[in-house]
C-alpha atoms as a PDB file:
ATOM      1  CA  UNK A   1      19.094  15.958   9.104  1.00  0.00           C
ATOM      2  CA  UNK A   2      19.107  12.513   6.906  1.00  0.00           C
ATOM      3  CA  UNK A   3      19.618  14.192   3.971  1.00  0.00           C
ATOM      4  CA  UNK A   4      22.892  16.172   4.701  1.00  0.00           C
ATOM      5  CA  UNK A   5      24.628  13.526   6.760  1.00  0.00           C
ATOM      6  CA  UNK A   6      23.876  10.598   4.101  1.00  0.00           C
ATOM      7  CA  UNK A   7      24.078  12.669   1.108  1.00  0.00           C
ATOM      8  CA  UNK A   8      19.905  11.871  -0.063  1.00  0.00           C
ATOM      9  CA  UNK A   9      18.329  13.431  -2.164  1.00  0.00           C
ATOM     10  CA  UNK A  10      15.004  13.701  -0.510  1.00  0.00           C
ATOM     11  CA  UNK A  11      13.668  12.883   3.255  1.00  0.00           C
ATOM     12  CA  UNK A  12      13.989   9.070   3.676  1.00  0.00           C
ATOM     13  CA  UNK A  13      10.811   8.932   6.200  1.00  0.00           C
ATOM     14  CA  UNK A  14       7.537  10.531   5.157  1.00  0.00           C
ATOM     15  CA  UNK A  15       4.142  10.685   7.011  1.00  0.00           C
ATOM     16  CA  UNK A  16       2.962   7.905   4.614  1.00  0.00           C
ATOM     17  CA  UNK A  17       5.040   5.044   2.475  1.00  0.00           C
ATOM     18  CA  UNK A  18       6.441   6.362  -1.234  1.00  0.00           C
ATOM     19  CA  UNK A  19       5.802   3.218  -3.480  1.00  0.00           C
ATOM     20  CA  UNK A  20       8.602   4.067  -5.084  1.00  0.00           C
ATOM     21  CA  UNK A  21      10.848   2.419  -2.780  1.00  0.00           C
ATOM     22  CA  UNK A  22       8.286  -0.812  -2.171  1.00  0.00           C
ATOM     23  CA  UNK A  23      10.153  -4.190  -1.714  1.00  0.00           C
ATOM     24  CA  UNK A  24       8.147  -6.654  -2.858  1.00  0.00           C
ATOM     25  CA  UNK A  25       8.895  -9.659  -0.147  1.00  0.00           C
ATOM     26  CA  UNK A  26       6.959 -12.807  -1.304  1.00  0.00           C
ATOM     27  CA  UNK A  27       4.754 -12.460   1.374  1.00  0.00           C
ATOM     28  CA  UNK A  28       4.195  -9.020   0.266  1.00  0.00           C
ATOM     29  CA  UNK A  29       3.840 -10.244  -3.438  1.00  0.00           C
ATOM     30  CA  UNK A  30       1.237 -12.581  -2.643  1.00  0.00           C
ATOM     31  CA  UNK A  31      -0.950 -10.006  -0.622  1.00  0.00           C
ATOM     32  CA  UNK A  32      -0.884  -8.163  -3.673  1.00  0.00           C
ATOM     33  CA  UNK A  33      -1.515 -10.468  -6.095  1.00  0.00           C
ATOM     34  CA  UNK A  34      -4.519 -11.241  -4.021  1.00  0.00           C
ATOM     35  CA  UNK A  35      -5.930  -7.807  -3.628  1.00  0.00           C
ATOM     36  CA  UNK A  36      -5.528  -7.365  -7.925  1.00  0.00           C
ATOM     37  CA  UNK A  37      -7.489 -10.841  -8.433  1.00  0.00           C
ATOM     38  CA  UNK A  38     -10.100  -9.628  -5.515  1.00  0.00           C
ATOM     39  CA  UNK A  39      -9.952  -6.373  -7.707  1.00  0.00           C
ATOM     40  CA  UNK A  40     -10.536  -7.979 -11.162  1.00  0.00           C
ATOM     41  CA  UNK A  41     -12.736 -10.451 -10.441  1.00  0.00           C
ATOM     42  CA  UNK A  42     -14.945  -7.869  -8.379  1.00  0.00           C
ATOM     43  CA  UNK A  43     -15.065  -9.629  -5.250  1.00  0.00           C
ATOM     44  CA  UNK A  44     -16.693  -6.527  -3.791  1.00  0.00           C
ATOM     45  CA  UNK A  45     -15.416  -5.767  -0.212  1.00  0.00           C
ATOM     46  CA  UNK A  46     -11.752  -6.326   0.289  1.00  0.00           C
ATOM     47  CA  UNK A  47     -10.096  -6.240   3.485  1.00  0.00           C
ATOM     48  CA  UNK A  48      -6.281  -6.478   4.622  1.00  0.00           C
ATOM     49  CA  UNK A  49      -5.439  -6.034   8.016  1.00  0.00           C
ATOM     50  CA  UNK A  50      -2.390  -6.304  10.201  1.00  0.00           C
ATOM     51  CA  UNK A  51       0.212  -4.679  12.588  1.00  0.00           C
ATOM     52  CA  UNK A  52       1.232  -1.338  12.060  1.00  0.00           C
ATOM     53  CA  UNK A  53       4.504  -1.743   9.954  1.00  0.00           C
ATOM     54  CA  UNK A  54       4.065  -4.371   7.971  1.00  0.00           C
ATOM     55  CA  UNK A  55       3.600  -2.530   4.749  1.00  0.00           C
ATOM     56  CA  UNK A  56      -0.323  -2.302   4.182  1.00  0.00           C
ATOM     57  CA  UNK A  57      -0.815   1.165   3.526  1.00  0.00           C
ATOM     58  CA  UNK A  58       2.303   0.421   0.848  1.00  0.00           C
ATOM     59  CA  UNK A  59       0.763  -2.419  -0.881  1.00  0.00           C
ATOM     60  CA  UNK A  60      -2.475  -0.123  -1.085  1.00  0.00           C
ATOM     61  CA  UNK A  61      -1.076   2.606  -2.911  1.00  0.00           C
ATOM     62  CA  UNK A  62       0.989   0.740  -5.476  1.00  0.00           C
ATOM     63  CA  UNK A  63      -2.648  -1.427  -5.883  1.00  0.00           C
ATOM     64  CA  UNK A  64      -4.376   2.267  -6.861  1.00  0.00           C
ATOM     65  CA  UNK A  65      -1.317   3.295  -9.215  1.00  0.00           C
ATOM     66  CA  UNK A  66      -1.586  -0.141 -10.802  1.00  0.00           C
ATOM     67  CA  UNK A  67      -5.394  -0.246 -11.696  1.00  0.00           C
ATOM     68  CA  UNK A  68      -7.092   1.538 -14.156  1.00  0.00           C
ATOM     69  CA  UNK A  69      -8.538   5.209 -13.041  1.00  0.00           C
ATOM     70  CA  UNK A  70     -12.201   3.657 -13.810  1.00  0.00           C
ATOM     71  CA  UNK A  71     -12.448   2.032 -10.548  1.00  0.00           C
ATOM     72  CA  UNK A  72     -14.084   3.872  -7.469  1.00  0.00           C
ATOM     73  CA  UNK A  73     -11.532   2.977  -4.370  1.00  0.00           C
ATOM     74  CA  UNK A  74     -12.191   4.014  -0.919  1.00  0.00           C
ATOM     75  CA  UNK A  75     -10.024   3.553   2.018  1.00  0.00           C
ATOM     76  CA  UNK A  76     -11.455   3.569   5.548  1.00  0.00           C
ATOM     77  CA  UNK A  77      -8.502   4.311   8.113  1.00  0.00           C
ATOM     78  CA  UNK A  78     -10.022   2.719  11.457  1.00  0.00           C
ATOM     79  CA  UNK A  79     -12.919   1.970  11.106  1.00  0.00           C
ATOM     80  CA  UNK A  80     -15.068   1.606  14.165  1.00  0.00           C
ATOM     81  CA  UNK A  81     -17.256  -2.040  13.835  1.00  0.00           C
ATOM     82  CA  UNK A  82     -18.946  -3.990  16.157  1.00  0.00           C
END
């Protein structure tokens, strides 16, 4: 529907964020500067949390495509903790 009427090239809205079209606000930039110096300085358990929307599952995949394929990642999508 997108596509045709504005003339994309792909679907604009995906189940999960492309990194490819990340805006890095400085808010943004700092979160991720944060999570690459928790990274490299192995700070061990990492956690970012906020409302849905506000670009965390973005930030977290252009983290992954920035660090080397060494590192072991794991994501854990909600988490039940008491």
């Amino acid at each position: 529907m997108y596509t045709d009427f504005f003339h994309l090239n792909e679907e604009p809205f995906q189940v999960t964020p492309n990194p490819k079209y990340l805006f890095l606000s400085n808010v943004h930039r700092e979160a991720l500067q944060k999570l690459t110096d928790g990274v490299r300085r192995r700070k061990g358990f990492i956690e970012m949390v906020g409302i849905a929307g506000t670009g965390k599952t973005i930030l977290c995949k252009e983290l992954v495509q920035m660090l080397s394929p060494e590192i072991d990642i794991a994501y854990l999508f909600y988490p039940v903790l008491n």
